[in-house]
N, C-alpha and C. Protein backbone atom coordinates (compact mmCIF):
# COMPACT_ATOMS: atom_id res chain seq x y z
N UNK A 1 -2.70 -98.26 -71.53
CA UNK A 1 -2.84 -99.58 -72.13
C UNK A 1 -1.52 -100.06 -72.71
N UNK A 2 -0.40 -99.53 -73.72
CA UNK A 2 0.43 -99.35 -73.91
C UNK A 2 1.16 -99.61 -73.03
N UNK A 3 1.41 -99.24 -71.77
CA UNK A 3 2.13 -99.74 -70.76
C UNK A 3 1.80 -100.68 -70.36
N UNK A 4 1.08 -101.50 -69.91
CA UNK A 4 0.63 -102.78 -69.79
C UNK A 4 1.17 -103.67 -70.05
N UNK A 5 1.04 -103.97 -71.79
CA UNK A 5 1.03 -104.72 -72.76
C UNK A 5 2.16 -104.47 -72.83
N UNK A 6 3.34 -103.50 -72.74
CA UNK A 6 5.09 -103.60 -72.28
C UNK A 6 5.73 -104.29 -71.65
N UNK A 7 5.29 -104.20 -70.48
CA UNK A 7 5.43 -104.68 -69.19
C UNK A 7 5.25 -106.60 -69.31
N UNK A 8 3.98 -106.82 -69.78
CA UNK A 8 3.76 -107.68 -69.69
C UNK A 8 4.58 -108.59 -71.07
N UNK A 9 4.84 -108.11 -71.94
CA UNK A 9 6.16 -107.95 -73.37
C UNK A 9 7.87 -108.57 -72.35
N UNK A 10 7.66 -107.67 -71.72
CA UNK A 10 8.78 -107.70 -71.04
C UNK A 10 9.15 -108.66 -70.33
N UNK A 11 8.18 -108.98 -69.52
CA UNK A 11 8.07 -110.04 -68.42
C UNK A 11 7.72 -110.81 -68.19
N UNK A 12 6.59 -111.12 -68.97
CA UNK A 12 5.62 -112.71 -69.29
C UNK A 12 6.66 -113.19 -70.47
N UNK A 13 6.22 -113.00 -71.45
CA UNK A 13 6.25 -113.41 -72.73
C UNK A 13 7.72 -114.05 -72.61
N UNK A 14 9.04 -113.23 -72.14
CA UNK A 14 10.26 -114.14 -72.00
C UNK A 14 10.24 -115.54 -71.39
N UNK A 15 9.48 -115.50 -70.38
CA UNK A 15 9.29 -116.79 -69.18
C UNK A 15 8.76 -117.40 -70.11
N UNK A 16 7.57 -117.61 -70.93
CA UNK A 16 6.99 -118.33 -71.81
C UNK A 16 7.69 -119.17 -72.82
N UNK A 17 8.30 -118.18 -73.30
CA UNK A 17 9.06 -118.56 -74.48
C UNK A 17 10.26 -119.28 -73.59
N UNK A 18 10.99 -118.99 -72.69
CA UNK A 18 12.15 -120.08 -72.34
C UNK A 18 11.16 -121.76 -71.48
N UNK A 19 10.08 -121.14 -71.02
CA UNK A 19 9.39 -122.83 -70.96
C UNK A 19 9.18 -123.41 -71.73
N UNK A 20 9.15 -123.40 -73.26
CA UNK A 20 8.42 -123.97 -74.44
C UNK A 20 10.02 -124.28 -74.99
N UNK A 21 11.32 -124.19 -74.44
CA UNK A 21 12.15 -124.78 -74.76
C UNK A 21 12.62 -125.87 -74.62
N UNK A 22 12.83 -127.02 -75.45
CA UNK A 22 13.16 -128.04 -74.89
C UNK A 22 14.26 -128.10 -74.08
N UNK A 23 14.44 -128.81 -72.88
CA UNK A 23 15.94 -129.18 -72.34
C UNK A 23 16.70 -129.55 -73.07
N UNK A 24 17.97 -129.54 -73.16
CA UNK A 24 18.89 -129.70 -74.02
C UNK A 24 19.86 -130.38 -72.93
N UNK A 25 20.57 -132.09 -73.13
CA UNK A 25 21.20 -132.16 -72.23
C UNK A 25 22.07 -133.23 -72.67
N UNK A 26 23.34 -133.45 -72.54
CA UNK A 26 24.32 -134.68 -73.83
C UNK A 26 24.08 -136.09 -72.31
N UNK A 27 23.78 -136.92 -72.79
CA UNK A 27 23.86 -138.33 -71.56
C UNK A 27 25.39 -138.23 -71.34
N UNK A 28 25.32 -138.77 -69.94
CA UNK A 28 26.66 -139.20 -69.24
C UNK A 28 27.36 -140.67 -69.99
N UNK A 29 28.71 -140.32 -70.36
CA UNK A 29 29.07 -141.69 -71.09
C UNK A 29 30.22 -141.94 -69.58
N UNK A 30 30.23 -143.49 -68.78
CA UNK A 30 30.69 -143.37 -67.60
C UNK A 30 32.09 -143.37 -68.50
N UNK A 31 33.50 -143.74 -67.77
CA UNK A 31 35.08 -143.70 -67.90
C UNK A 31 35.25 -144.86 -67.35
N UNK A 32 35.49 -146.06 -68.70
CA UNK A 32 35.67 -147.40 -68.61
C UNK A 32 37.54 -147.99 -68.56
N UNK A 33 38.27 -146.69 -68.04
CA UNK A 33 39.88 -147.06 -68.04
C UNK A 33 40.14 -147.72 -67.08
N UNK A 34 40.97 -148.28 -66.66
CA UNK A 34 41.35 -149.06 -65.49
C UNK A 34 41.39 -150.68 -65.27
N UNK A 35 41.34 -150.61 -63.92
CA UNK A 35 41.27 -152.12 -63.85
C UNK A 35 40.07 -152.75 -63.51
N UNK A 36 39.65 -154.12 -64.01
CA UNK A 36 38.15 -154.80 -63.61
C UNK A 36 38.47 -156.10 -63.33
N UNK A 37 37.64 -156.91 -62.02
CA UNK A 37 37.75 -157.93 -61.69
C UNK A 37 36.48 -158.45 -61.47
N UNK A 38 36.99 -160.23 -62.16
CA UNK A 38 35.34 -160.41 -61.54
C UNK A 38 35.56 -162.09 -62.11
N UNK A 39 34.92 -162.61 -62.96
CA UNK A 39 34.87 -163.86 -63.27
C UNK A 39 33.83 -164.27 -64.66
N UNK A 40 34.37 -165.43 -65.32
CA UNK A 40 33.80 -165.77 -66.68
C UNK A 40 33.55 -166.86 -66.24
N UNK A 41 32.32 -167.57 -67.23
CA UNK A 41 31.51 -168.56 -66.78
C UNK A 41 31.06 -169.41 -68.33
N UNK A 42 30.94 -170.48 -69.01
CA UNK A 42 30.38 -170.71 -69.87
C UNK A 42 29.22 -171.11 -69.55
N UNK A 43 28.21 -171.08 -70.45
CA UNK A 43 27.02 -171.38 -70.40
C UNK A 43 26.71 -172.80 -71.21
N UNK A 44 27.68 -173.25 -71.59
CA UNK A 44 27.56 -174.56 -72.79
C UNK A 44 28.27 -175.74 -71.59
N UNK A 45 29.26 -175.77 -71.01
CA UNK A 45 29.75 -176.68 -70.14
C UNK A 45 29.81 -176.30 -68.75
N UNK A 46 29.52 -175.13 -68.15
CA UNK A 46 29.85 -174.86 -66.76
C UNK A 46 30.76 -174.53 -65.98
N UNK A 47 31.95 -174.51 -67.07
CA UNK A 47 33.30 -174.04 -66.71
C UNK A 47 33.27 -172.82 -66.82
N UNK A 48 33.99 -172.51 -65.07
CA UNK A 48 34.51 -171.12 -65.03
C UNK A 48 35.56 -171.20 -64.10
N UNK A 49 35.71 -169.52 -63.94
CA UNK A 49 37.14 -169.45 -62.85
C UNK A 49 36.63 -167.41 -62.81
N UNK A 50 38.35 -167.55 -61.76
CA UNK A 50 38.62 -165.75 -62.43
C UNK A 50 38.52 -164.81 -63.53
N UNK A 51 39.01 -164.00 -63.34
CA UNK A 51 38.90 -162.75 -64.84
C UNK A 51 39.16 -161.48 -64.27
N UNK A 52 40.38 -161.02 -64.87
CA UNK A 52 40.54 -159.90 -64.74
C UNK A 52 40.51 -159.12 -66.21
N UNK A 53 40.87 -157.39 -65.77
CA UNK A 53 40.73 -156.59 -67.32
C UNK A 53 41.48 -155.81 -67.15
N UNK A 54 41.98 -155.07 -68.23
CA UNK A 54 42.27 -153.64 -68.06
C UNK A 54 41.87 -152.98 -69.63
N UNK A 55 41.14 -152.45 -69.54
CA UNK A 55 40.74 -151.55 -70.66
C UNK A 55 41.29 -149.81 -70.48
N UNK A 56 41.30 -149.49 -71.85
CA UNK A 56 42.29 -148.32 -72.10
C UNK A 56 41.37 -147.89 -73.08
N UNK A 57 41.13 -146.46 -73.55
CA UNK A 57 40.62 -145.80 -74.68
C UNK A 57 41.69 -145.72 -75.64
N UNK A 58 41.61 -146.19 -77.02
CA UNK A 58 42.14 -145.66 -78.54
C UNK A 58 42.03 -145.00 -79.20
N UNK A 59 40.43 -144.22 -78.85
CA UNK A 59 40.09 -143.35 -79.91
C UNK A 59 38.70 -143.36 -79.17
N UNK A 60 37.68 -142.26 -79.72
CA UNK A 60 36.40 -142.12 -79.40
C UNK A 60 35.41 -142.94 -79.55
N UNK A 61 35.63 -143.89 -80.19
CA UNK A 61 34.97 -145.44 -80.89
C UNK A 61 35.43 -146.70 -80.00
N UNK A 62 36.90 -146.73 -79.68
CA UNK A 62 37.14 -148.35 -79.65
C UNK A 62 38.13 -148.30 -78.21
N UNK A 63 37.66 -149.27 -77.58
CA UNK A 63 38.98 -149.89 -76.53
C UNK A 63 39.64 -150.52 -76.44
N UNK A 64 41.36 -150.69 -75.81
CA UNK A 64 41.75 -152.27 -76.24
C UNK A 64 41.33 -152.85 -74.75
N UNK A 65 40.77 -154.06 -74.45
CA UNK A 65 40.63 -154.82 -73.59
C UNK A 65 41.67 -156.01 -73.30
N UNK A 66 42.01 -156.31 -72.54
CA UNK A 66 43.04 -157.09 -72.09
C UNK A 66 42.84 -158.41 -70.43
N UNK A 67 42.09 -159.27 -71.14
CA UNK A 67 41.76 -159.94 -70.24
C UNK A 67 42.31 -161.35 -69.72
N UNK A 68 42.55 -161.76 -68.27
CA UNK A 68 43.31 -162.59 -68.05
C UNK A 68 42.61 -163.02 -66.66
N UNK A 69 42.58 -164.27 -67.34
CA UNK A 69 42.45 -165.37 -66.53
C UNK A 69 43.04 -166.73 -66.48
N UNK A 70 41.58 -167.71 -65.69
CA UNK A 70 42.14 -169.37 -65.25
C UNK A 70 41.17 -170.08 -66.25
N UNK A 71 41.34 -171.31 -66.78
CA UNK A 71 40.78 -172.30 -67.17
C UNK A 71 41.27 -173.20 -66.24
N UNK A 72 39.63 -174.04 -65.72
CA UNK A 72 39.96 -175.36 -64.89
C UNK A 72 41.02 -175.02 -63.96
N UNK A 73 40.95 -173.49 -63.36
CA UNK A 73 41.83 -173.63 -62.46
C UNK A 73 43.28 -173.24 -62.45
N UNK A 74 44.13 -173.82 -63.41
CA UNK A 74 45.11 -173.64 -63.21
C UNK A 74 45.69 -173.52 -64.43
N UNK A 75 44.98 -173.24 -65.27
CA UNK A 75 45.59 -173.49 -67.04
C UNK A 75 45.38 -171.58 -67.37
N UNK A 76 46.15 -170.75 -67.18
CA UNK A 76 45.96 -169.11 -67.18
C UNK A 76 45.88 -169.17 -68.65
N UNK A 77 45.13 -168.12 -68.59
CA UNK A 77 45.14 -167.91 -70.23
C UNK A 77 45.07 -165.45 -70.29
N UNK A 78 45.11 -165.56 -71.44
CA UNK A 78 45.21 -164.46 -72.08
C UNK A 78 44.85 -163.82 -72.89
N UNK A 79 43.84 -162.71 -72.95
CA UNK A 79 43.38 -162.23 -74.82
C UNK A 79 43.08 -161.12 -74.25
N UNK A 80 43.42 -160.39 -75.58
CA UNK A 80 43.51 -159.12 -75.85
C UNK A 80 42.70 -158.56 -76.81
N UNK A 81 41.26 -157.80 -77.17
CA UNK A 81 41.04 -157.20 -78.66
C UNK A 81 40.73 -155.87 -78.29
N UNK A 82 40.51 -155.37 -79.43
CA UNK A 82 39.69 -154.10 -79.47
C UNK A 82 38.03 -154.49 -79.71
N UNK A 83 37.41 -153.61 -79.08
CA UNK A 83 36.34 -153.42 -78.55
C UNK A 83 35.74 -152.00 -79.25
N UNK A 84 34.65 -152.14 -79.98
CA UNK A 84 34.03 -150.95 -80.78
C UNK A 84 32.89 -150.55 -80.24
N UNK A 85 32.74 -149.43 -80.04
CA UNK A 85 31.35 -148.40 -79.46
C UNK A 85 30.42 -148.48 -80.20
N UNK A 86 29.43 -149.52 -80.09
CA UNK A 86 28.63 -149.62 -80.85
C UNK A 86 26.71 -149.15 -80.55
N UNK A 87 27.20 -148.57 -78.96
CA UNK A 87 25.74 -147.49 -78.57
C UNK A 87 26.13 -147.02 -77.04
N UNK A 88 25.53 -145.90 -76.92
CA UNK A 88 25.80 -145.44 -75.31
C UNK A 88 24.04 -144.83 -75.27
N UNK A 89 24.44 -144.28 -73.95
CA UNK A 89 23.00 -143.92 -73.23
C UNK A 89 23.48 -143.07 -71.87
N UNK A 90 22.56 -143.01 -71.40
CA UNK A 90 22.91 -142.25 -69.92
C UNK A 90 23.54 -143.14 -69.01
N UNK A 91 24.68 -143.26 -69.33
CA UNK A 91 25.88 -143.98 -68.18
C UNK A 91 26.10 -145.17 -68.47
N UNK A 92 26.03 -145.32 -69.91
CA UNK A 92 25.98 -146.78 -70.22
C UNK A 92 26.88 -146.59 -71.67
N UNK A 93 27.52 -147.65 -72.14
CA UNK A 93 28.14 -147.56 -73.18
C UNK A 93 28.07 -149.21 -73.54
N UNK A 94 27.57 -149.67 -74.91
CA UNK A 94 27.64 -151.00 -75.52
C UNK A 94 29.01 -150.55 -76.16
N UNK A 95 29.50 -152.15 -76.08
CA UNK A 95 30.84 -152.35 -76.50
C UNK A 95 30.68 -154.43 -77.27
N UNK A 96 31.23 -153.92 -78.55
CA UNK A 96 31.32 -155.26 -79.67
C UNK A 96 32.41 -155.75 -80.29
N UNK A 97 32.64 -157.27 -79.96
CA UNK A 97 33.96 -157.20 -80.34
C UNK A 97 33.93 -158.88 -80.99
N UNK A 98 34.91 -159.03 -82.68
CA UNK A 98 34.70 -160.14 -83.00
C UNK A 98 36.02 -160.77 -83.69
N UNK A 99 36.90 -161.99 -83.42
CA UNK A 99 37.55 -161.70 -83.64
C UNK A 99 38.00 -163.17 -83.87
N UNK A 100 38.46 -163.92 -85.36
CA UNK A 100 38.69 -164.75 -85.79
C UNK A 100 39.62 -166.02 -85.34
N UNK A 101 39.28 -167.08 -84.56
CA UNK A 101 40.04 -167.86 -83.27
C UNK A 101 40.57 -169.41 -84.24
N UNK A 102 41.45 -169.28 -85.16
CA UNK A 102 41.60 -169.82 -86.24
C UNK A 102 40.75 -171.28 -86.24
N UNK A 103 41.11 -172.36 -86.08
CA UNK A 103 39.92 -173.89 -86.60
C UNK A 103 38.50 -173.48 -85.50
N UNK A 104 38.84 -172.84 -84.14
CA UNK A 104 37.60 -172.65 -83.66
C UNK A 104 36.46 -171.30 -83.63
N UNK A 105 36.81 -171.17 -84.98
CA UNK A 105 35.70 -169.89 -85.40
C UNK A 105 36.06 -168.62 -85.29
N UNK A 106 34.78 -167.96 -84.95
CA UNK A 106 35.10 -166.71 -84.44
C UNK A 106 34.58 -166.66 -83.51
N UNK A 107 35.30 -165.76 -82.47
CA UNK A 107 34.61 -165.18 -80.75
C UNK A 107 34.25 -164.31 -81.26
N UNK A 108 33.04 -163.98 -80.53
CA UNK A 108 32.35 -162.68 -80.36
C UNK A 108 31.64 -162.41 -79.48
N UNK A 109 32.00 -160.81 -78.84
CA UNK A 109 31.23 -160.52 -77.49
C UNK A 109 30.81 -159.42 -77.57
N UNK A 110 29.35 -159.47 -76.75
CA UNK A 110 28.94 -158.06 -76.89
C UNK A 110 28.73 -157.48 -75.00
N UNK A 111 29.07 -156.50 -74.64
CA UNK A 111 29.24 -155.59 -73.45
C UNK A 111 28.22 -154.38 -73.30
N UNK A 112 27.80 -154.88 -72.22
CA UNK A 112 27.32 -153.37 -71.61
C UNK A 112 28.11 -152.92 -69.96
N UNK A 113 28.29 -151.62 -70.59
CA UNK A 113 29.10 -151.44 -69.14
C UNK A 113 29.13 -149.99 -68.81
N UNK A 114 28.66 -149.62 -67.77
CA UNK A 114 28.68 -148.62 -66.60
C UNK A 114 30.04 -148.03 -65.97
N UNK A 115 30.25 -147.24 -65.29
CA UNK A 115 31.35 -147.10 -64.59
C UNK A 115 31.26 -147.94 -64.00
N UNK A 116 30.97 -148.95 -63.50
CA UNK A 116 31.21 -150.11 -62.27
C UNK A 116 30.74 -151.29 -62.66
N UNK A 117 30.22 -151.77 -63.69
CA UNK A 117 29.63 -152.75 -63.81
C UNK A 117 29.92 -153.24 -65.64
N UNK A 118 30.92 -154.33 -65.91
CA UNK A 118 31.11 -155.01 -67.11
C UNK A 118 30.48 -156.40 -67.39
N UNK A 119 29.15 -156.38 -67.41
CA UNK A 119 28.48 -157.53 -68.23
C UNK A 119 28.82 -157.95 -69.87
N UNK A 120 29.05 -158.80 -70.24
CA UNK A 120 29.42 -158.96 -71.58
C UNK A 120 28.55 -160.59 -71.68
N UNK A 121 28.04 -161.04 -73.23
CA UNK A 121 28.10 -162.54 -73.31
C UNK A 121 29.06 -162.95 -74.58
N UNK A 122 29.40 -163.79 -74.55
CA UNK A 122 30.34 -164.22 -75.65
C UNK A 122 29.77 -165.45 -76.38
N UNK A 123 30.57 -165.75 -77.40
CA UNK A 123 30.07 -166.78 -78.49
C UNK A 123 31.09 -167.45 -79.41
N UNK A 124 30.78 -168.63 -79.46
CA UNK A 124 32.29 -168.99 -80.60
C UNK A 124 31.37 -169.78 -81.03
N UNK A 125 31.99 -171.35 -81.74
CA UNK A 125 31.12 -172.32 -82.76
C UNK A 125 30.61 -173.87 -81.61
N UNK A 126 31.77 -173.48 -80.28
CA UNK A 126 31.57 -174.45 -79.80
C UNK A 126 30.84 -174.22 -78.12
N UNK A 127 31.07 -172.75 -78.11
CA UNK A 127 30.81 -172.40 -76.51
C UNK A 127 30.34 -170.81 -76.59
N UNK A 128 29.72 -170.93 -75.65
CA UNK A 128 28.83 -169.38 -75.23
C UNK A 128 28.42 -169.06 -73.75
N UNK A 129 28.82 -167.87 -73.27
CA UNK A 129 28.82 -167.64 -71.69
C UNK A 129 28.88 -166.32 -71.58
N UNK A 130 29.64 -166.32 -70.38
CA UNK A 130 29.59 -164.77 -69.59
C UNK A 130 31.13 -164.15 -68.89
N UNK A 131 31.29 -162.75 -69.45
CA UNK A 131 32.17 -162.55 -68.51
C UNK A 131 31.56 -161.16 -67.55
N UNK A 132 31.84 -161.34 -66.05
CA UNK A 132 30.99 -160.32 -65.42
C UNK A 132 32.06 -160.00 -64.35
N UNK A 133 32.23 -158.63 -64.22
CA UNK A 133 33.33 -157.60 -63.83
C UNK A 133 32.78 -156.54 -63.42
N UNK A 134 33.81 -156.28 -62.18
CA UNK A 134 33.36 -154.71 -61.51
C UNK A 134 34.87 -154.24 -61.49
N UNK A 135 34.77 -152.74 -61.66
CA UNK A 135 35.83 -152.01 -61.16
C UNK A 135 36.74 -152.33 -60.05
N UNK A 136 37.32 -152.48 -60.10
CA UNK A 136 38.29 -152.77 -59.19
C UNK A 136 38.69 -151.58 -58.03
């Protein structure tokens, strides 16, 4: 009987006990460095054009983003902020960014983005839209 109840000590009871363990597993945060292309759009007047990016890591929290494009075409423009980690998930990372645009308020945008895919919407006092980007 004694042997049995060893055996079965031995050989059940481990299997048991490692099924009743939870998985243990950290989510994939994708690698948002490089270059992104794609295009911005307002949602208040209808104006859009190009958009490019290049985002870089600063630290485990924040990115600087660096985006450049067209207004109406032919009027290029330029901005640059940092961008704060404000939630991730399995292959996903939110990114928030707000940043004082002197008589016309403040911009602010919030991002979700994948390894391949940069959705963001933005906001100021006078206009609100989209900038939407893929890896390049």
């Amino acid at each position: 009987m004694f042997r049995i109840f060893a055996i079965v000590a031995l050989f059940v009871l481990p299997s048991v006990a490692c099924a009743q363990q939870p998985e243990v597993y950290a989510p994939s945060v994708p690698q948002l460095s490089g270059t992104w292309s794609g295009y911005w759009i307002s949602d208040t007047n209808g104006h859009n054009g190009p958009l490019h990016a290049r985002i870089r890591p600063i630290s485990p929290d924040e990115y600087r983003v660096t985006f450049r494009g067209r207004y109406r075409v032919v009027i290029p423009f330029r901005y640059t902020t940092t961008m704060d980690v404000v939630g991730t998930g399995d292959g996903v990372i939110v990114l928030a960014a707000e940043r004082p645009v002197g008589r016309r308020g403040t911009f602010r945008m919030n991002a979700t983005v994948t390894s391949t895919d940069f959705n963001a919407t933005f906001n100021s006092r006078r206009d609100h839209g989209r900038f939407v980007l893929t890896r390049r």
